[in-house]
C-alpha atoms as a PDB file:
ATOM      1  CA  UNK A   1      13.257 -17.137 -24.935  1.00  0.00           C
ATOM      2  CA  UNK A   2      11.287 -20.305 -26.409  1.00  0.00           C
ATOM      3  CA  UNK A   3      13.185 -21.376 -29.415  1.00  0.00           C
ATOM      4  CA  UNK A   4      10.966 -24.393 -30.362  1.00  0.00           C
ATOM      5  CA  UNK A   5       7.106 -24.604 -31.046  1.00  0.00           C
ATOM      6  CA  UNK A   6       4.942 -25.024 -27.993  1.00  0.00           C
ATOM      7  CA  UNK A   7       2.118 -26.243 -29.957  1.00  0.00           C
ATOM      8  CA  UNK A   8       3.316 -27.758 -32.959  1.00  0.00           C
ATOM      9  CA  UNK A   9       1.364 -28.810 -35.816  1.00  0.00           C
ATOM     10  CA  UNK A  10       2.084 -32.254 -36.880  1.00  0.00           C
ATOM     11  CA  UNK A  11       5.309 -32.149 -35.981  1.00  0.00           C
ATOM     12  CA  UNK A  12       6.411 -29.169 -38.120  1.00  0.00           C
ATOM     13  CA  UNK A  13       7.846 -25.673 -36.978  1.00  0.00           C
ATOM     14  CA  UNK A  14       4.527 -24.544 -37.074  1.00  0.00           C
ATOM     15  CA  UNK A  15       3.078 -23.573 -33.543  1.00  0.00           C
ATOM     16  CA  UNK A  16      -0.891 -23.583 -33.212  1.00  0.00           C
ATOM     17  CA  UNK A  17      -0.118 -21.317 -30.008  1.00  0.00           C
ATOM     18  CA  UNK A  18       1.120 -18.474 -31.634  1.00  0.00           C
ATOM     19  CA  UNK A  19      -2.257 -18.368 -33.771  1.00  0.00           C
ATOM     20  CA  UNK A  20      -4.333 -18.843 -30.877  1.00  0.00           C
ATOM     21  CA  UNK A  21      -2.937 -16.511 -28.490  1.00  0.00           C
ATOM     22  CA  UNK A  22      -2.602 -14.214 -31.385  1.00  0.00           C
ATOM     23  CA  UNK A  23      -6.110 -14.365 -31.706  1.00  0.00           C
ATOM     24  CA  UNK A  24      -6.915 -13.655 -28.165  1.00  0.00           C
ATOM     25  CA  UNK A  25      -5.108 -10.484 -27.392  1.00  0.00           C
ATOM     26  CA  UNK A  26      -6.384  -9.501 -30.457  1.00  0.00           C
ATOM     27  CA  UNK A  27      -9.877 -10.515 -29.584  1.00  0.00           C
ATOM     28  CA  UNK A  28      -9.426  -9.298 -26.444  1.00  0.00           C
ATOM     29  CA  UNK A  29      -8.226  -5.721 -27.434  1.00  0.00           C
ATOM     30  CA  UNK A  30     -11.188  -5.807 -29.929  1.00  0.00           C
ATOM     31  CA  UNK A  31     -13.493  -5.827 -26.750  1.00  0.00           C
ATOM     32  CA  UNK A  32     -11.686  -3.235 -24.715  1.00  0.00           C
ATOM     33  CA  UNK A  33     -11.833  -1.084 -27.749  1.00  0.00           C
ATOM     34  CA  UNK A  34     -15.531  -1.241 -27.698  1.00  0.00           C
ATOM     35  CA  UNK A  35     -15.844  -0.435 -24.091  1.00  0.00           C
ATOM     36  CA  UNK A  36     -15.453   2.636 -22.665  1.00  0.00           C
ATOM     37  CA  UNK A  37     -13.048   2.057 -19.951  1.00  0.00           C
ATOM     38  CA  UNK A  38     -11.465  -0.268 -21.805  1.00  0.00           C
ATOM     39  CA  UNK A  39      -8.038   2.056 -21.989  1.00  0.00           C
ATOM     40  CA  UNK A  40      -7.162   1.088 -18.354  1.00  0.00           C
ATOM     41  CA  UNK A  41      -7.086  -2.149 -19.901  1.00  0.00           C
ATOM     42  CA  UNK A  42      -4.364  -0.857 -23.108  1.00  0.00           C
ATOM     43  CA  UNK A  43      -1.576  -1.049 -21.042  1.00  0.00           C
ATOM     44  CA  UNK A  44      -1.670  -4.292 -19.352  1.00  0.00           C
ATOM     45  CA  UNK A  45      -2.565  -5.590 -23.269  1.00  0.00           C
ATOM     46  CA  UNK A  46       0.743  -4.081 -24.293  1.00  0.00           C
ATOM     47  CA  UNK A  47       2.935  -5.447 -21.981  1.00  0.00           C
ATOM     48  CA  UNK A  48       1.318  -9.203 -22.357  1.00  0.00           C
ATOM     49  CA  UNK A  49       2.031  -8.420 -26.283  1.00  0.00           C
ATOM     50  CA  UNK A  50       5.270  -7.480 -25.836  1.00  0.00           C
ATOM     51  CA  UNK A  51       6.378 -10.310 -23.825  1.00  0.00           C
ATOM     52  CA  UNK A  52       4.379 -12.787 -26.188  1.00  0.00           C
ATOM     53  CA  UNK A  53       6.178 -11.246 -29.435  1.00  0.00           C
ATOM     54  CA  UNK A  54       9.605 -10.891 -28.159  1.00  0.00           C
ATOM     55  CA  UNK A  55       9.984 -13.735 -25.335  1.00  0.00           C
ATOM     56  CA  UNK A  56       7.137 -16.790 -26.132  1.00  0.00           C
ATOM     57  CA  UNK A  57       6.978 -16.336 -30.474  1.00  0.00           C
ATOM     58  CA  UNK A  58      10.344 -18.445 -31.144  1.00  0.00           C
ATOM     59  CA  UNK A  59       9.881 -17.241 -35.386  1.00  0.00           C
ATOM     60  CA  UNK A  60       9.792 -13.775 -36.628  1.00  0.00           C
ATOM     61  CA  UNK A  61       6.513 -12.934 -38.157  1.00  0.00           C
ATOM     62  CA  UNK A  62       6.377 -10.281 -41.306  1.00  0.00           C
ATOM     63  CA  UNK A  63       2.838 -10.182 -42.101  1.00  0.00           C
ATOM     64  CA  UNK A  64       3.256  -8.959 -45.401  1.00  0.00           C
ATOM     65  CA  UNK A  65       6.737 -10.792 -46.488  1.00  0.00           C
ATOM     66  CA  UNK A  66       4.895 -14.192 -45.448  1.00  0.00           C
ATOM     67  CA  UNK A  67       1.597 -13.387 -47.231  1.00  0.00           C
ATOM     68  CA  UNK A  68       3.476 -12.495 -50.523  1.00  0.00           C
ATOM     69  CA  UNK A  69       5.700 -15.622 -50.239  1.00  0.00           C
ATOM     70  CA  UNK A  70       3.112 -18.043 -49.403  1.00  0.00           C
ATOM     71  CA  UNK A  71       1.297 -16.677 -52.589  1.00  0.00           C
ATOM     72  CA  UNK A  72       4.202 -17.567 -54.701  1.00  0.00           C
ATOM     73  CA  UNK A  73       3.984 -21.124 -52.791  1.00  0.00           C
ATOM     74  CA  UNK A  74       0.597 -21.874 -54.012  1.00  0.00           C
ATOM     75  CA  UNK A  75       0.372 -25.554 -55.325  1.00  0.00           C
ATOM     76  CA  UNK A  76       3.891 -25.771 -54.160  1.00  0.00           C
ATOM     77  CA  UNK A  77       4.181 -25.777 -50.817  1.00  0.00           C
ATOM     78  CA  UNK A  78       0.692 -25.694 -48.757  1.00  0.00           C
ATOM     79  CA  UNK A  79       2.599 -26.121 -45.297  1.00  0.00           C
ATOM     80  CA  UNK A  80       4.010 -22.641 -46.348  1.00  0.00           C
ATOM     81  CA  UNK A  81       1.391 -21.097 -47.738  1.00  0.00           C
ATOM     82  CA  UNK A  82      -0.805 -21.834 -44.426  1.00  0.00           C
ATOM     83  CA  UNK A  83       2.425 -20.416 -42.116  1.00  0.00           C
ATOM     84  CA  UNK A  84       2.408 -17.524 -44.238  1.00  0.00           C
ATOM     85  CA  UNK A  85      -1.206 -16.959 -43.999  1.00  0.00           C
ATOM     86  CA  UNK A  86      -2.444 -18.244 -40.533  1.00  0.00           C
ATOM     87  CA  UNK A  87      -1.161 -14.706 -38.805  1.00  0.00           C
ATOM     88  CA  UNK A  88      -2.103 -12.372 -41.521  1.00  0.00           C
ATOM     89  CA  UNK A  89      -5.796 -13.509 -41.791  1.00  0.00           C
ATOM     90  CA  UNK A  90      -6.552 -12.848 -38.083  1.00  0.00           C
ATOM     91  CA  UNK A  91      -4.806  -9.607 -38.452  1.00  0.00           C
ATOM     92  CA  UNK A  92      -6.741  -8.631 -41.505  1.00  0.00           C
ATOM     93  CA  UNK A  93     -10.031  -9.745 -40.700  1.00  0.00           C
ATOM     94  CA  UNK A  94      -9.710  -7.795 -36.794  1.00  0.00           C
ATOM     95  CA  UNK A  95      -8.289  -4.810 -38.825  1.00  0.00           C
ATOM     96  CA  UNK A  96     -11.717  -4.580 -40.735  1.00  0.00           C
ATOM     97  CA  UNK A  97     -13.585  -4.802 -37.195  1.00  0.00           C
ATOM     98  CA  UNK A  98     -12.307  -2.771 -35.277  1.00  0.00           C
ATOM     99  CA  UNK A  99      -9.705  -1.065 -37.614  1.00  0.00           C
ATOM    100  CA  UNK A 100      -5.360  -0.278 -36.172  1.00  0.00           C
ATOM    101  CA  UNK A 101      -5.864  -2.367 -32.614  1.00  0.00           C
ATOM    102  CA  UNK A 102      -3.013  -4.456 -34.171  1.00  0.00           C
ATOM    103  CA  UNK A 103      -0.693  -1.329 -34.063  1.00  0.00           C
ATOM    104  CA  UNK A 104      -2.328   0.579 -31.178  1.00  0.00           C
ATOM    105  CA  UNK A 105      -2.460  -2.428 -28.834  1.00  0.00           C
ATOM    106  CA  UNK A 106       0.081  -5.087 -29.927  1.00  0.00           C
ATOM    107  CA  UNK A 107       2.865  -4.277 -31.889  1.00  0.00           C
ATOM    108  CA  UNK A 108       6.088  -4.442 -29.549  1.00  0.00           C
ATOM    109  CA  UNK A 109       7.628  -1.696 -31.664  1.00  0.00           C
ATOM    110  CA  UNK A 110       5.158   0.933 -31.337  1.00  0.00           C
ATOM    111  CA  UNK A 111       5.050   0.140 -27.471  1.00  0.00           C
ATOM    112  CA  UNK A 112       8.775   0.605 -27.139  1.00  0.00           C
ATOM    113  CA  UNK A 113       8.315   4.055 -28.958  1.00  0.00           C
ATOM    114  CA  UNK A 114       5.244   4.973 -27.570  1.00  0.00           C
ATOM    115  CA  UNK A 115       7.004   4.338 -23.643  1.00  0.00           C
ATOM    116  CA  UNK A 116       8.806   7.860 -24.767  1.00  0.00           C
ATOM    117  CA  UNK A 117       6.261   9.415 -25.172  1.00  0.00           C
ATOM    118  CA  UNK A 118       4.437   8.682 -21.691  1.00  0.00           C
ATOM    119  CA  UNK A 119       8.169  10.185 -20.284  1.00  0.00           C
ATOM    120  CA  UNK A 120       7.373  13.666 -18.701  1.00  0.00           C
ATOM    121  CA  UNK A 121      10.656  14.898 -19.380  1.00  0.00           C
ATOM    122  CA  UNK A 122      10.909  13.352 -22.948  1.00  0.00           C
ATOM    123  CA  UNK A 123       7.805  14.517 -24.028  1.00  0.00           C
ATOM    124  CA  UNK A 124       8.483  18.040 -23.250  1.00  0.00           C
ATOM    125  CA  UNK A 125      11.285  17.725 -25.068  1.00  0.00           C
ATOM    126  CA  UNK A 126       9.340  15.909 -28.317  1.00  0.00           C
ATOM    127  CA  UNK A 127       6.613  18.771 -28.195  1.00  0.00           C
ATOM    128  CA  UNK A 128       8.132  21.788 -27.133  1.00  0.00           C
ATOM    129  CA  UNK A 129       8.066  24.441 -29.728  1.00  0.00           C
ATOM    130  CA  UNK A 130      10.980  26.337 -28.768  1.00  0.00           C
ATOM    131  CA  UNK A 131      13.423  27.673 -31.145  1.00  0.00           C
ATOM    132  CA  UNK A 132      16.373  26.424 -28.791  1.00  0.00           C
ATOM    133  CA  UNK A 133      14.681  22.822 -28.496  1.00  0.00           C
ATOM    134  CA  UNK A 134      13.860  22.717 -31.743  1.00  0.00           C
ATOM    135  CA  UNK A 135      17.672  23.151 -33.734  1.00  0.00           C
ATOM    136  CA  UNK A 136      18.340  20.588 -30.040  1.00  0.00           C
ATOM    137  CA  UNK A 137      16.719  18.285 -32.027  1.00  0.00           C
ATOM    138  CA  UNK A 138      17.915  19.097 -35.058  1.00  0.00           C
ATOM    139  CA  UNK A 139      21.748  18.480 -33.931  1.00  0.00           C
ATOM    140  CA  UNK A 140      20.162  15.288 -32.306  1.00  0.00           C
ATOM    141  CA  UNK A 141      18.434  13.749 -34.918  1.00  0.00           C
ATOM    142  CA  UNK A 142      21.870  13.943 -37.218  1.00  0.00           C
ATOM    143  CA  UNK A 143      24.203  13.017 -34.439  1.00  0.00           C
ATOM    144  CA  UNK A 144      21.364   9.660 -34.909  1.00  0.00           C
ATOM    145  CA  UNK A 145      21.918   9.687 -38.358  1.00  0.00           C
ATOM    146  CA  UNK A 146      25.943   9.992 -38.519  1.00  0.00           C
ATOM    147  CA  UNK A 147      25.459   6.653 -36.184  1.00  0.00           C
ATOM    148  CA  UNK A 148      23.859   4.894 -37.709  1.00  0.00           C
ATOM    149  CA  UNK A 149      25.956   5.447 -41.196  1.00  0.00           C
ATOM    150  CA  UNK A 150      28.953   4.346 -38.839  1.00  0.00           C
ATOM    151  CA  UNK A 151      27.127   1.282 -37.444  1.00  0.00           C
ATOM    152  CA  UNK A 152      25.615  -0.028 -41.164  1.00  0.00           C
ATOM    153  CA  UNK A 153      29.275   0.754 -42.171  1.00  0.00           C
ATOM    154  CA  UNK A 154      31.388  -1.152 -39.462  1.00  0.00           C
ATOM    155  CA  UNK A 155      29.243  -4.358 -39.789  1.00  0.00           C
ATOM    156  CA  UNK A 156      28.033  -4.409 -43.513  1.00  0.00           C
ATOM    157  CA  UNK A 157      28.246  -7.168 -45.510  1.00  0.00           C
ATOM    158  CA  UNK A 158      31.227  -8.383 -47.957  1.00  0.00           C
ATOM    159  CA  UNK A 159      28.199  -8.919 -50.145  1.00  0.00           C
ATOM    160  CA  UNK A 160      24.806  -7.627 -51.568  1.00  0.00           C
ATOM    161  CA  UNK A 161      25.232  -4.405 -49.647  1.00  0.00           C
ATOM    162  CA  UNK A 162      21.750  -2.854 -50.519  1.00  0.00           C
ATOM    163  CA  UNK A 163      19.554  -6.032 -50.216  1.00  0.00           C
ATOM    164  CA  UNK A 164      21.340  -7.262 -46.791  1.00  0.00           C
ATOM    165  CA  UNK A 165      20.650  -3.444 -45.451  1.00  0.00           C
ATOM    166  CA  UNK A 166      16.751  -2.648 -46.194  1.00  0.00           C
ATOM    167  CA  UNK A 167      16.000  -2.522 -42.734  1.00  0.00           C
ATOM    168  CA  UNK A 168      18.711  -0.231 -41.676  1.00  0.00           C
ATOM    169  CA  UNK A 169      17.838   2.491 -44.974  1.00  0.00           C
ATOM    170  CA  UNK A 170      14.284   1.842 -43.461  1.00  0.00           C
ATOM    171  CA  UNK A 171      15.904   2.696 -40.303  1.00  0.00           C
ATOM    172  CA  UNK A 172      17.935   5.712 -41.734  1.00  0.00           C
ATOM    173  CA  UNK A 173      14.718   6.936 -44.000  1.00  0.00           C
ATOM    174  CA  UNK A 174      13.090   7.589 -40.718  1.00  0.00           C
ATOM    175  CA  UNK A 175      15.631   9.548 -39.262  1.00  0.00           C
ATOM    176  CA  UNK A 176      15.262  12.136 -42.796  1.00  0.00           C
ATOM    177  CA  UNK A 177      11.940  12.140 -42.341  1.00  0.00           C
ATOM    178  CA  UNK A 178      11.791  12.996 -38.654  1.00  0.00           C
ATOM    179  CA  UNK A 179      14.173  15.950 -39.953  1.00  0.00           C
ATOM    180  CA  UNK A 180      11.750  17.146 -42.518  1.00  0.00           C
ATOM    181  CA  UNK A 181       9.073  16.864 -40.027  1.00  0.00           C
ATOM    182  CA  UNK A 182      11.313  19.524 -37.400  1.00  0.00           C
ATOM    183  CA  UNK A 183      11.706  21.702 -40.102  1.00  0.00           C
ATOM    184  CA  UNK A 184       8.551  21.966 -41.245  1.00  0.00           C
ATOM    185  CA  UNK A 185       5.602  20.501 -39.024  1.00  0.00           C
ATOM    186  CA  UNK A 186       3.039  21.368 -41.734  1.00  0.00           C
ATOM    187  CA  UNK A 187       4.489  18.801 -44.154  1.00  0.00           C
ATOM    188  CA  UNK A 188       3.296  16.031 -41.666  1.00  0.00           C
ATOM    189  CA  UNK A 189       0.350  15.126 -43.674  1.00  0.00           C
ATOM    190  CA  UNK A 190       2.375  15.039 -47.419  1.00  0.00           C
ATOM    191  CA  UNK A 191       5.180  12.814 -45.093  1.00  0.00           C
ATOM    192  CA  UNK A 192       2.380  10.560 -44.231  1.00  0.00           C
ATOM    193  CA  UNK A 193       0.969   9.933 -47.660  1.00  0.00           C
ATOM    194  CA  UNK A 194       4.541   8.874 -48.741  1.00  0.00           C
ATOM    195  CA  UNK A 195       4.335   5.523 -46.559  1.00  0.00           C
ATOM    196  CA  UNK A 196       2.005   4.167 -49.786  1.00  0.00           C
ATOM    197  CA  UNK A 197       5.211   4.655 -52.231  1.00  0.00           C
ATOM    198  CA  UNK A 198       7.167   3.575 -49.625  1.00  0.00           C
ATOM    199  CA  UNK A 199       4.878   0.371 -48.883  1.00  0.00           C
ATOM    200  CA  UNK A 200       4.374  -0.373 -52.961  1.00  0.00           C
ATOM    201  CA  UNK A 201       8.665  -0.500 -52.852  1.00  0.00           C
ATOM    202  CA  UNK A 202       8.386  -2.450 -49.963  1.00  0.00           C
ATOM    203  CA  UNK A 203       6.587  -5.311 -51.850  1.00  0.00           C
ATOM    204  CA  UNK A 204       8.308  -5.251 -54.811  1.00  0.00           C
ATOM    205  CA  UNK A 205      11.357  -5.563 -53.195  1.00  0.00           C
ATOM    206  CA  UNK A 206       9.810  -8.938 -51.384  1.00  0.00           C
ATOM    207  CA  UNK A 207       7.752 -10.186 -54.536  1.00  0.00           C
ATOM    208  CA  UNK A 208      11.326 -10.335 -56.485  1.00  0.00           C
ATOM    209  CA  UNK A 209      12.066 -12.697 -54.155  1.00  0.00           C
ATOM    210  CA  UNK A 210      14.617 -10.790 -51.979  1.00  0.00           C
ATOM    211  CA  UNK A 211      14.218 -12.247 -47.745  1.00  0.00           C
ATOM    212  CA  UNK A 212      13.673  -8.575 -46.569  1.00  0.00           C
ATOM    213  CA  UNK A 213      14.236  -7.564 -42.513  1.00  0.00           C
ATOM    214  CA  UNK A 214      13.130  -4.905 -40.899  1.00  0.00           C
ATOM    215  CA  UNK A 215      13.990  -2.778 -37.964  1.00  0.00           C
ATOM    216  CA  UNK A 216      10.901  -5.402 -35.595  1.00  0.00           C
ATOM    217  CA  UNK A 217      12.724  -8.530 -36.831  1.00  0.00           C
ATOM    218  CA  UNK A 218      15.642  -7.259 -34.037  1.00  0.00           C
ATOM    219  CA  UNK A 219      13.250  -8.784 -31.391  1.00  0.00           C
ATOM    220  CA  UNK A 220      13.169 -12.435 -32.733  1.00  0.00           C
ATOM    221  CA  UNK A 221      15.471 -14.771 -32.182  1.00  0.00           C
ATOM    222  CA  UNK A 222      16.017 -16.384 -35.085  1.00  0.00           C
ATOM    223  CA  UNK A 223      16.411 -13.244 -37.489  1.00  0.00           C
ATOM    224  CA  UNK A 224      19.260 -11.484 -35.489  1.00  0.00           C
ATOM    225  CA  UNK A 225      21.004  -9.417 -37.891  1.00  0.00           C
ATOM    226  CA  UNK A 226      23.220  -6.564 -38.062  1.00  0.00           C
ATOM    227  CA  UNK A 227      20.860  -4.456 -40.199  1.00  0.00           C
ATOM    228  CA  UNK A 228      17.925  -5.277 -38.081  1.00  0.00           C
ATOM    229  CA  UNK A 229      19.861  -3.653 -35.055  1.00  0.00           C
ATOM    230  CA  UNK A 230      20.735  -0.934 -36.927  1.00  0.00           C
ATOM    231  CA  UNK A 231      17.452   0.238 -38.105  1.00  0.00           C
ATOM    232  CA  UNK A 232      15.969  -0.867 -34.807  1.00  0.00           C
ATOM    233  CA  UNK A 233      18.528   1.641 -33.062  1.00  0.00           C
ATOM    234  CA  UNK A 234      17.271   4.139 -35.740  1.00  0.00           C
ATOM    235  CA  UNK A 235      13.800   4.103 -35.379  1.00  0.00           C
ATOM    236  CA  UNK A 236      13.928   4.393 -31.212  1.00  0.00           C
ATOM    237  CA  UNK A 237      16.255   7.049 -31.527  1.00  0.00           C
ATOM    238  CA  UNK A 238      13.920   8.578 -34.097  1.00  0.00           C
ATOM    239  CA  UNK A 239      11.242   8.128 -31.633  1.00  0.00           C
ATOM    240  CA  UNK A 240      12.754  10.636 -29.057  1.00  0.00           C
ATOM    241  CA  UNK A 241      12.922  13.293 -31.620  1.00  0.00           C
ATOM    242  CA  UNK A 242       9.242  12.795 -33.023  1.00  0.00           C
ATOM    243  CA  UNK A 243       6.422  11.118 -31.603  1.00  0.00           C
ATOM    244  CA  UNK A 244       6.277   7.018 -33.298  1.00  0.00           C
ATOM    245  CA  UNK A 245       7.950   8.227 -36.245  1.00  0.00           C
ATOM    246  CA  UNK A 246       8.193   4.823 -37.606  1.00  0.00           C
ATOM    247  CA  UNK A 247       4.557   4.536 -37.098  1.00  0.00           C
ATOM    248  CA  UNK A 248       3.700   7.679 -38.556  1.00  0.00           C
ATOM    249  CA  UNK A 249       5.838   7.263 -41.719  1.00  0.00           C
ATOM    250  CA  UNK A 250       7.619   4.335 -42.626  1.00  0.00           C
ATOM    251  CA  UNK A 251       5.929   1.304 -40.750  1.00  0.00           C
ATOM    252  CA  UNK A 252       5.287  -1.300 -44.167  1.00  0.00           C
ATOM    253  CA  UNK A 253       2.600  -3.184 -42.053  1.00  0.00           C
ATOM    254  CA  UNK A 254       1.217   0.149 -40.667  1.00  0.00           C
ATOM    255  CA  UNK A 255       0.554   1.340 -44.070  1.00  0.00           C
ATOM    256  CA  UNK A 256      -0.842  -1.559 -45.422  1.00  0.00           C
ATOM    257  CA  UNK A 257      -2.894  -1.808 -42.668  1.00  0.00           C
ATOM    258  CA  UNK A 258      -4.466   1.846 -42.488  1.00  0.00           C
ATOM    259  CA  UNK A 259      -5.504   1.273 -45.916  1.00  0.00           C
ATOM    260  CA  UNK A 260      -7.648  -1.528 -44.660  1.00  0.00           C
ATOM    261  CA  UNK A 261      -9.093   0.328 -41.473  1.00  0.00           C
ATOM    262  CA  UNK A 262     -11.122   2.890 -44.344  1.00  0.00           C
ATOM    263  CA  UNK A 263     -13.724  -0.066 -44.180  1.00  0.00           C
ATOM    264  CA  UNK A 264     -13.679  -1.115 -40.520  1.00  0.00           C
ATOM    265  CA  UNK A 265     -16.816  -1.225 -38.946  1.00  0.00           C
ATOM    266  CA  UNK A 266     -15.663   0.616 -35.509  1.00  0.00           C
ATOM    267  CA  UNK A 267     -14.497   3.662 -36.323  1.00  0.00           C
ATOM    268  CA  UNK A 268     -13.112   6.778 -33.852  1.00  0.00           C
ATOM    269  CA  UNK A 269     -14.669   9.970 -34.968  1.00  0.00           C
ATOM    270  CA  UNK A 270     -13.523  13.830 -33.881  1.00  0.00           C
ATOM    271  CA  UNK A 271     -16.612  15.457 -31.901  1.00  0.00           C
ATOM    272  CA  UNK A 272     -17.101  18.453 -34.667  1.00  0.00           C
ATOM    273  CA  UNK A 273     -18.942  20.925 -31.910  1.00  0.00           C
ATOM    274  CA  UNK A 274     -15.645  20.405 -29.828  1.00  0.00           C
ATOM    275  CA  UNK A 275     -12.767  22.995 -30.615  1.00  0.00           C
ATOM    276  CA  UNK A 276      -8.913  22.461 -29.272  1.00  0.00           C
ATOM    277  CA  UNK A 277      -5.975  24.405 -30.100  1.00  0.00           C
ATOM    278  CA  UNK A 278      -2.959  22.533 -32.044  1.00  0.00           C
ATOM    279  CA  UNK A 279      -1.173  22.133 -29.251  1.00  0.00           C
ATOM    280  CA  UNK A 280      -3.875  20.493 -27.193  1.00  0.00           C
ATOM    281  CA  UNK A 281      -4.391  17.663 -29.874  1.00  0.00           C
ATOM    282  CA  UNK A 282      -0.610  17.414 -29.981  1.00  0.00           C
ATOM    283  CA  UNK A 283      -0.487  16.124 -26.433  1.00  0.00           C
ATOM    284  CA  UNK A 284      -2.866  13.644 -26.742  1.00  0.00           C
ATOM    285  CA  UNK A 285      -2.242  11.808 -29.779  1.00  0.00           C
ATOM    286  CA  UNK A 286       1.124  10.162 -30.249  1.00  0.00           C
ATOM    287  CA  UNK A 287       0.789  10.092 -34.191  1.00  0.00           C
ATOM    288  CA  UNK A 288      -0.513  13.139 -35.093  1.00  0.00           C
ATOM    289  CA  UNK A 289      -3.599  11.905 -36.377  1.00  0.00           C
ATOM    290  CA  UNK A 290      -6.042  14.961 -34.557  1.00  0.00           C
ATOM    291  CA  UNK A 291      -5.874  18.481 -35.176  1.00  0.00           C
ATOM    292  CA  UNK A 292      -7.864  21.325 -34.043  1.00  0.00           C
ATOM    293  CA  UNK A 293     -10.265  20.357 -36.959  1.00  0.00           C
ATOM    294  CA  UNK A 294     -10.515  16.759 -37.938  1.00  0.00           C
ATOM    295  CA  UNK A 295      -8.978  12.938 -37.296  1.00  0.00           C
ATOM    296  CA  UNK A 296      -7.159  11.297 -39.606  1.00  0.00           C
ATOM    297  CA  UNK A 297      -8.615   8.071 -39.907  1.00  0.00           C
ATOM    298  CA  UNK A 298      -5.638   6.674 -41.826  1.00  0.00           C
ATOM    299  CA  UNK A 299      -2.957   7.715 -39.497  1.00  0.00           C
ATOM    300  CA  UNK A 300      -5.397   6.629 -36.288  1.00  0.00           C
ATOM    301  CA  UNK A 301      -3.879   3.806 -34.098  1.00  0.00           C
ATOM    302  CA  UNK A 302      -6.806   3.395 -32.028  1.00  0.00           C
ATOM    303  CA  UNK A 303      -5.451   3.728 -28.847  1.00  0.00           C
ATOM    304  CA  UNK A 304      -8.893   5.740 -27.430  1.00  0.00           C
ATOM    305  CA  UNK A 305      -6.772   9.066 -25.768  1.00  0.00           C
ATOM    306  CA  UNK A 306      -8.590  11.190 -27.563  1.00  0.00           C
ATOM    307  CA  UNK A 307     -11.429   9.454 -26.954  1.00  0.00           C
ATOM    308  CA  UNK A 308     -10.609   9.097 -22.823  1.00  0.00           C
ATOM    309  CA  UNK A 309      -9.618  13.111 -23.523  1.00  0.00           C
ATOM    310  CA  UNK A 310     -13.766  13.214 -24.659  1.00  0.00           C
ATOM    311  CA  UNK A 311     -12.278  15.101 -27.671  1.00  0.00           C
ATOM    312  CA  UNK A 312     -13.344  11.700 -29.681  1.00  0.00           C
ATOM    313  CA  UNK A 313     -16.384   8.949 -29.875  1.00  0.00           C
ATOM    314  CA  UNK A 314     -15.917   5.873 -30.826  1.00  0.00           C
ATOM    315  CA  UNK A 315     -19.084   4.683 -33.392  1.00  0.00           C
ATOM    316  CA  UNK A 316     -20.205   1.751 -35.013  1.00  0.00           C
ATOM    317  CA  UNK A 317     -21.368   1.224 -38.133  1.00  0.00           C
END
């Protein structure tokens, strides 16, 4: 793992390389978007992100934790402010292009979910509307929970037990809503609406000044923490009961980040002559974001299935 800047800028901690090749892969996942057999190309952009985020970038990045702080910084710090800033541009200004590539074609944690999902066996088990499966899951999802209680437990903190935990109650808020989700499927949509009260805690909590983690921060070096791990271990084992559960419901970034995409300029659009059953749109989208009727532009990650499925079209505007 690279623990130093590759590319540093004037001899700071600051690395021009994670900006640039930032800004290819996402430039690059922009293009495949765009082109229609661009989704051979997804996978192969995952796997370069993944290994860029969790093996080349030597500082955790929080998009949103660094653009509040650097804020604060203004006049104060400009070295800061920049750092803060110099990832969360890009990210914004390719969100309003070509709207979620960030989280449908970069972000390590939705790739580690999302490699569930492509399981046969898992899948089946994830989508599988039997009563037997179903309370399966049930018992699953709070043998997850019961660990992770026993792992924030074991390891917490002498100190400041609540602010030194946010990632794992992240972590252990996913798990409840994954639960809520098995008992009631219908409630997906009302779940999903509750990432904006989750996101507006999210940066209070960071504009009081409090250096939040959260369950991604596991895979960077330099913010290793117990808490981290735990809500890490939470939201993968969450994934195998729901489809990108932390995606679909929690995700800070995500949320911010869908409220953006409303104004991108490529958008992915349901065909509205085409008609599927539930179940159909279940298997192809990972989030939940089709139904027999309509997409969801909001919970969309762009990752094209639907489109490859040619349940979808991808327009311009």
């Amino acid at each position: 793992m690279v623990e130093r800047p590759i590319l540093p800028i004037g001899n700071t901690y600051l690395d021009a390389f994670v900006f640039l090749a930032f800004f290819v892969l996402l430039f690059f996942a922009g293009i495949a978007l765009k082109n229609r057999k661009g989704i051979r190309l997804r996978l192969f952009v995952q796997a370069t992100a993944f290994v860029f985020f969790v093996f080349i970038v030597h500082r955790c990045f929080c998009a949103l934790r660094g653009t509040i702080f650097s804020f604060q910084d203004i006049g104060k710090n400009d070295l800061n402010v920049f750092n803060g800033l110099f990832i969360f541009v890009p990210l914004i200004a390719f969100t309003l292009m070509f709207g979620r590539i960030f989280c449908g074609w970069l972000c390590p944690l939705g790739f580690m979910q999302e490699a569930f999902f492509r399981n046969t066996f898992i899948k089946k088990f994830m989508l599988d509307p039997a009563p037997r499966l179903k309370w399966l899951r049930l018992l699953l999802s709070a043998a997850i929970f019961f660990a992770a209680i026993f792992l924030l437990f074991k390891f917490r903190p002498k100190t400041f037990f609540f602010v030194q935990n946010i990632a794992a109650f992240w972590g252990l808020v996913t798990i409840i809503f994954s639960v809520f989700f098995l008992l009631n499927q219908e409630a997906d949509l009302k779940l999903k609406n509750l990432r904006y009260l989750l996101l507006f805690a999210w940066l209070v909590i960071i504009t009081l000044g409090i250096f939040v983690t959260d369950p991604w921060c596991a895979l960077f070096g330099n913010e290793i923490d117990y808490s981290s791990f735990v809500g890490l271990f939470a939201v993968l084992a969450s994934a195998v009961i729901v489809p990108m559960a932390w995606c679909r419901y929690l995700c800070p970034l995500g949320a911010a980040l869908s409220l953006v995409t409303k104004f991108s300029q490529v958008k992915i659009k349901r065909k509205k002559d085409l008609v599927i059953s539930k179940k159909e749109a279940r298997q192809v989208c990972y989030v939940q974001a089709l139904d027999e009727k309509a997409l969801d532009e909001s919970s969309c990650l762009f990752c094209k299935r639907c489109v490859e499925a040619g349940i979808s079209d991808i327009e311009e505007l």
